[in-house]
C-alpha atoms as a PDB file:
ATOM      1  CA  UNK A   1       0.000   0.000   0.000  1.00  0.00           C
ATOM      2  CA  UNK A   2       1.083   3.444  -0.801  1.00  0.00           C
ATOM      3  CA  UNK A   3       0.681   6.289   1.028  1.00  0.00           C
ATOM      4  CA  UNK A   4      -1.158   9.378   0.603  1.00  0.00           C
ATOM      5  CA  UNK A   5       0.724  12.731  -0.287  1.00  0.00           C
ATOM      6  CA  UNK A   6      -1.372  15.463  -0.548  1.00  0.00           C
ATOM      7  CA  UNK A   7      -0.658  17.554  -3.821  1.00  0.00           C
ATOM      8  CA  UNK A   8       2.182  20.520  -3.655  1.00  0.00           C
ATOM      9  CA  UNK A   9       2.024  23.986  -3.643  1.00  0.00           C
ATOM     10  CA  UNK A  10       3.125  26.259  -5.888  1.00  0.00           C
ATOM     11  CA  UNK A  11       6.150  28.784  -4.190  1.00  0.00           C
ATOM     12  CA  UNK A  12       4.363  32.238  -3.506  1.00  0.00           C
ATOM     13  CA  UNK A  13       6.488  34.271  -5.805  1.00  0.00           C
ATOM     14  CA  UNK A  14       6.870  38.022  -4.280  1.00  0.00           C
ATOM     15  CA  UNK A  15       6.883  41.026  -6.590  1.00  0.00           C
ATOM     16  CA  UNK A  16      10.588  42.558  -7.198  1.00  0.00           C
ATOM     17  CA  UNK A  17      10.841  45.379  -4.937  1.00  0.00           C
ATOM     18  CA  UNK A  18      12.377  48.590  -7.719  1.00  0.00           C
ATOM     19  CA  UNK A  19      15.494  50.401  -6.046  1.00  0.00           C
ATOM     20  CA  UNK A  20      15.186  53.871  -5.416  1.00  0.00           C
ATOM     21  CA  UNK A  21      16.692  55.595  -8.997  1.00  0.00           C
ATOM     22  CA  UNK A  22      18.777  58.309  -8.032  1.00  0.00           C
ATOM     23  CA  UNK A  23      20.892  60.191 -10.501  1.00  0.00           C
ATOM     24  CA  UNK A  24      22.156  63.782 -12.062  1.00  0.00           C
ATOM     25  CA  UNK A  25      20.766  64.488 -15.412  1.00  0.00           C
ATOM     26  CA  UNK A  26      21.386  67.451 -17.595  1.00  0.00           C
ATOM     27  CA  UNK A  27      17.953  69.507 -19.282  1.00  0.00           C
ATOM     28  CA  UNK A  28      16.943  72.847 -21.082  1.00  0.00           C
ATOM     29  CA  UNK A  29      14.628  74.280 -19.204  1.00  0.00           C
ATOM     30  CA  UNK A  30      11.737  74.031 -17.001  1.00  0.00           C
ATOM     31  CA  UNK A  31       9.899  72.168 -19.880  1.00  0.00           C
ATOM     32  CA  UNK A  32      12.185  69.928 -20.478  1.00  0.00           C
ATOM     33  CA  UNK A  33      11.640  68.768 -16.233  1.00  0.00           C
ATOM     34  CA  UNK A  34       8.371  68.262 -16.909  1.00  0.00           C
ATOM     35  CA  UNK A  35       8.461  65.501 -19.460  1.00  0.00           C
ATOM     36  CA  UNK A  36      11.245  63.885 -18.469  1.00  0.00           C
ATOM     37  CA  UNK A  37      10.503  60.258 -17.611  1.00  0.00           C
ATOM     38  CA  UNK A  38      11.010  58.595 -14.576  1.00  0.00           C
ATOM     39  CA  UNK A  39      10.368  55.169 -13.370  1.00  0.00           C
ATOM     40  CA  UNK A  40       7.771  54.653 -10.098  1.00  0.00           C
ATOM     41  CA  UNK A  41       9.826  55.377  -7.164  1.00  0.00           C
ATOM     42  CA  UNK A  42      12.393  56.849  -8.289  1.00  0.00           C
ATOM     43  CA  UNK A  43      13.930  60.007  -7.571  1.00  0.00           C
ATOM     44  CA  UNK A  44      16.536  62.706  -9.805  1.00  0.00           C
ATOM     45  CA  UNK A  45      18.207  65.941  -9.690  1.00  0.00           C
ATOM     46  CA  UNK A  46      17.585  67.270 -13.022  1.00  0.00           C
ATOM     47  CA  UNK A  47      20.648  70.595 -13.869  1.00  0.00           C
ATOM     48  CA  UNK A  48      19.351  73.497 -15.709  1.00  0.00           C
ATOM     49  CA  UNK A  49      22.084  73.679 -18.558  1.00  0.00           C
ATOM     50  CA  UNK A  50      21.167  77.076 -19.451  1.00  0.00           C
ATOM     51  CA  UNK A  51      20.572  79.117 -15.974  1.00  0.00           C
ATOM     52  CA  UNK A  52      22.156  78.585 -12.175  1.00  0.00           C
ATOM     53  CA  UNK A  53      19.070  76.238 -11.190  1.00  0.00           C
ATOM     54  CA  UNK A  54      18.659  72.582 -10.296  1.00  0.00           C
ATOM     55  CA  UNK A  55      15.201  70.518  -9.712  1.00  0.00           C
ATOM     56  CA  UNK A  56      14.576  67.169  -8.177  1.00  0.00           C
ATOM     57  CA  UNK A  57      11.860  65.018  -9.281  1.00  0.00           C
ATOM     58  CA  UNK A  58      10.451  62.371  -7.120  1.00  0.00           C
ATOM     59  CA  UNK A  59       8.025  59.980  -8.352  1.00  0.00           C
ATOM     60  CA  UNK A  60       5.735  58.296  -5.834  1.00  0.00           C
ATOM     61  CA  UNK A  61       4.530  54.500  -6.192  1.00  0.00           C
ATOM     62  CA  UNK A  62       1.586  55.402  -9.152  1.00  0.00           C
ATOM     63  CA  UNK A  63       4.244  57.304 -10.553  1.00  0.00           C
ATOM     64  CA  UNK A  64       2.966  60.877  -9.715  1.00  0.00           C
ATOM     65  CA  UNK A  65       5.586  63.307  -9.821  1.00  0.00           C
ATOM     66  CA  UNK A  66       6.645  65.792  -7.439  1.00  0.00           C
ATOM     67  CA  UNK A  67       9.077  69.119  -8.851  1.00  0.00           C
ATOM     68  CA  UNK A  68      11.197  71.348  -6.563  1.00  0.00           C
ATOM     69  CA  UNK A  69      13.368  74.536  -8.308  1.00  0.00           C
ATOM     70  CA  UNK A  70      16.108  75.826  -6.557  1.00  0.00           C
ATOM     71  CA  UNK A  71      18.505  78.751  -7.322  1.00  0.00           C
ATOM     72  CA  UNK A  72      21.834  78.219  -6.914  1.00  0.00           C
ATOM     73  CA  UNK A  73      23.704  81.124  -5.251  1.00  0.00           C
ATOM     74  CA  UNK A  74      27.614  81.499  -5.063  1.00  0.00           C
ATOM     75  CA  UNK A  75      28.696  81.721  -1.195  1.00  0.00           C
ATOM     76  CA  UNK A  76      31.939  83.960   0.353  1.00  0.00           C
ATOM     77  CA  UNK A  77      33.828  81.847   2.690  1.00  0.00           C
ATOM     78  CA  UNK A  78      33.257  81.880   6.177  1.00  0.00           C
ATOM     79  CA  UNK A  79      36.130  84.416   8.399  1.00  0.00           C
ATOM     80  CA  UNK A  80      37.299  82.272  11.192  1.00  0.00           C
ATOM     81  CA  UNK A  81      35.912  83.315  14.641  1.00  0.00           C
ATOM     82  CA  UNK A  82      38.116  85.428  16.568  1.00  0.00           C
ATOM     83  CA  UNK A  83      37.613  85.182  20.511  1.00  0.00           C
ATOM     84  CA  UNK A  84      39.451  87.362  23.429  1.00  0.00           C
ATOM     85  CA  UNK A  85      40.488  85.334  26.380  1.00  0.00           C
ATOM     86  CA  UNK A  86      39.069  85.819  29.843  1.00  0.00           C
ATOM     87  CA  UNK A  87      42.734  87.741  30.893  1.00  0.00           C
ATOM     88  CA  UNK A  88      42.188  90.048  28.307  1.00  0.00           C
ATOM     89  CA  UNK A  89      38.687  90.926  28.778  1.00  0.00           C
ATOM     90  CA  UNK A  90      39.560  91.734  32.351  1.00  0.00           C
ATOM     91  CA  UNK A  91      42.718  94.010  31.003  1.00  0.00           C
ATOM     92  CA  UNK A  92      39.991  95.311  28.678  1.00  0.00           C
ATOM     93  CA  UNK A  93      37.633  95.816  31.701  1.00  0.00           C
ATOM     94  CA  UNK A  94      40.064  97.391  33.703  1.00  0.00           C
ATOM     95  CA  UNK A  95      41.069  99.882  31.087  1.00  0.00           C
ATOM     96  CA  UNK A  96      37.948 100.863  30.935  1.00  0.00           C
ATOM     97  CA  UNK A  97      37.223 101.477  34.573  1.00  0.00           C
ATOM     98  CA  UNK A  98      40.593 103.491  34.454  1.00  0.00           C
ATOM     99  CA  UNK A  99      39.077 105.560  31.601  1.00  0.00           C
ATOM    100  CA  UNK A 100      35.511 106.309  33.355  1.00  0.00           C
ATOM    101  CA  UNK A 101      37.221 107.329  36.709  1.00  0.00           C
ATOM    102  CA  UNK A 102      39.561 109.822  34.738  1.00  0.00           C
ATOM    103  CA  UNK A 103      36.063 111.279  33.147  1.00  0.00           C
ATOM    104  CA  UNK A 104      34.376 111.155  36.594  1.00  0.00           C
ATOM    105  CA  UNK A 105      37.035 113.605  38.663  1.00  0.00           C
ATOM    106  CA  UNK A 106      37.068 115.775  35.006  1.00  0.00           C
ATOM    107  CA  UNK A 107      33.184 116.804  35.754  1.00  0.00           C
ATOM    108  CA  UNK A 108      34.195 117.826  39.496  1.00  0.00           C
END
C-alpha cells in the first residue's frame, strides 16, 4: 500500500521590490523637467544647462511626480571666529574702569 501525499504547492512568488533611482541628469529648461521620464519610485536631480538652477523630481509608487526649483547662489567663505580670552577681557575691563574714573574727577 502506498501512502497518501497530498498535492504541492506552488512557491508564492513576491513582486521585485524597484530600487530607489537616483541620478544627475542634464535639461533645457523648465519644460524639459516636466516631461522627463522617470520610473515609479524613483527620484533625480535634473541641472538646468542654461541658468544657475537645479530641480529634483520624485516619483511616488503610481508614478505621480513631485518638482522642486532651486537657485543656486555662489557663497563667500566663512572668516574664522576670533575670541578674546578671559585675561584680556579683564585688562579690557580694567582699562575701561581706568578711563571712566579719569572722566568722573574731570566733571568735578
Amino acid at each position: 500500500m502506498y501512502g497518501f501525499y497530498p498535492p504541492m504547492q506552488a512557491p508564492l512568488i513576491q513582486q521585485p521590490i524597484m530600487p530607489q533611482q537616483q541620478s544627475i541628469q542634464y535639461v533645457n529648461d523648465r519644460s524639459s523637467v516636466d516631461t522627463f521620464q522617470m520610473a515609479p519610485n524613483s527620484s533625480v536631480i535634473l541641472m538646468d544647462a542654461n541658468i544657475s538652477r537645479f530641480y529634483t523630481k520624485i516619483t511616488d509608487a503610481s508614478g505621480i511626480a513631485t518638482i522642486k526649483s532651486y537657485d543656486f547662489k555662489e557663497t563667500e567663505a566663512e572668516k574664522p571666529k576670533e575670541y578674546v580670552t578671559k585675561e584680556e577681557f579683564e585688562t579690557f575691563k580694567s582699562t575701561l574702569k581706568g578711563v571712566n574714573d579719569e572722566s568722573n574727577n574731570a566733571d568735578a
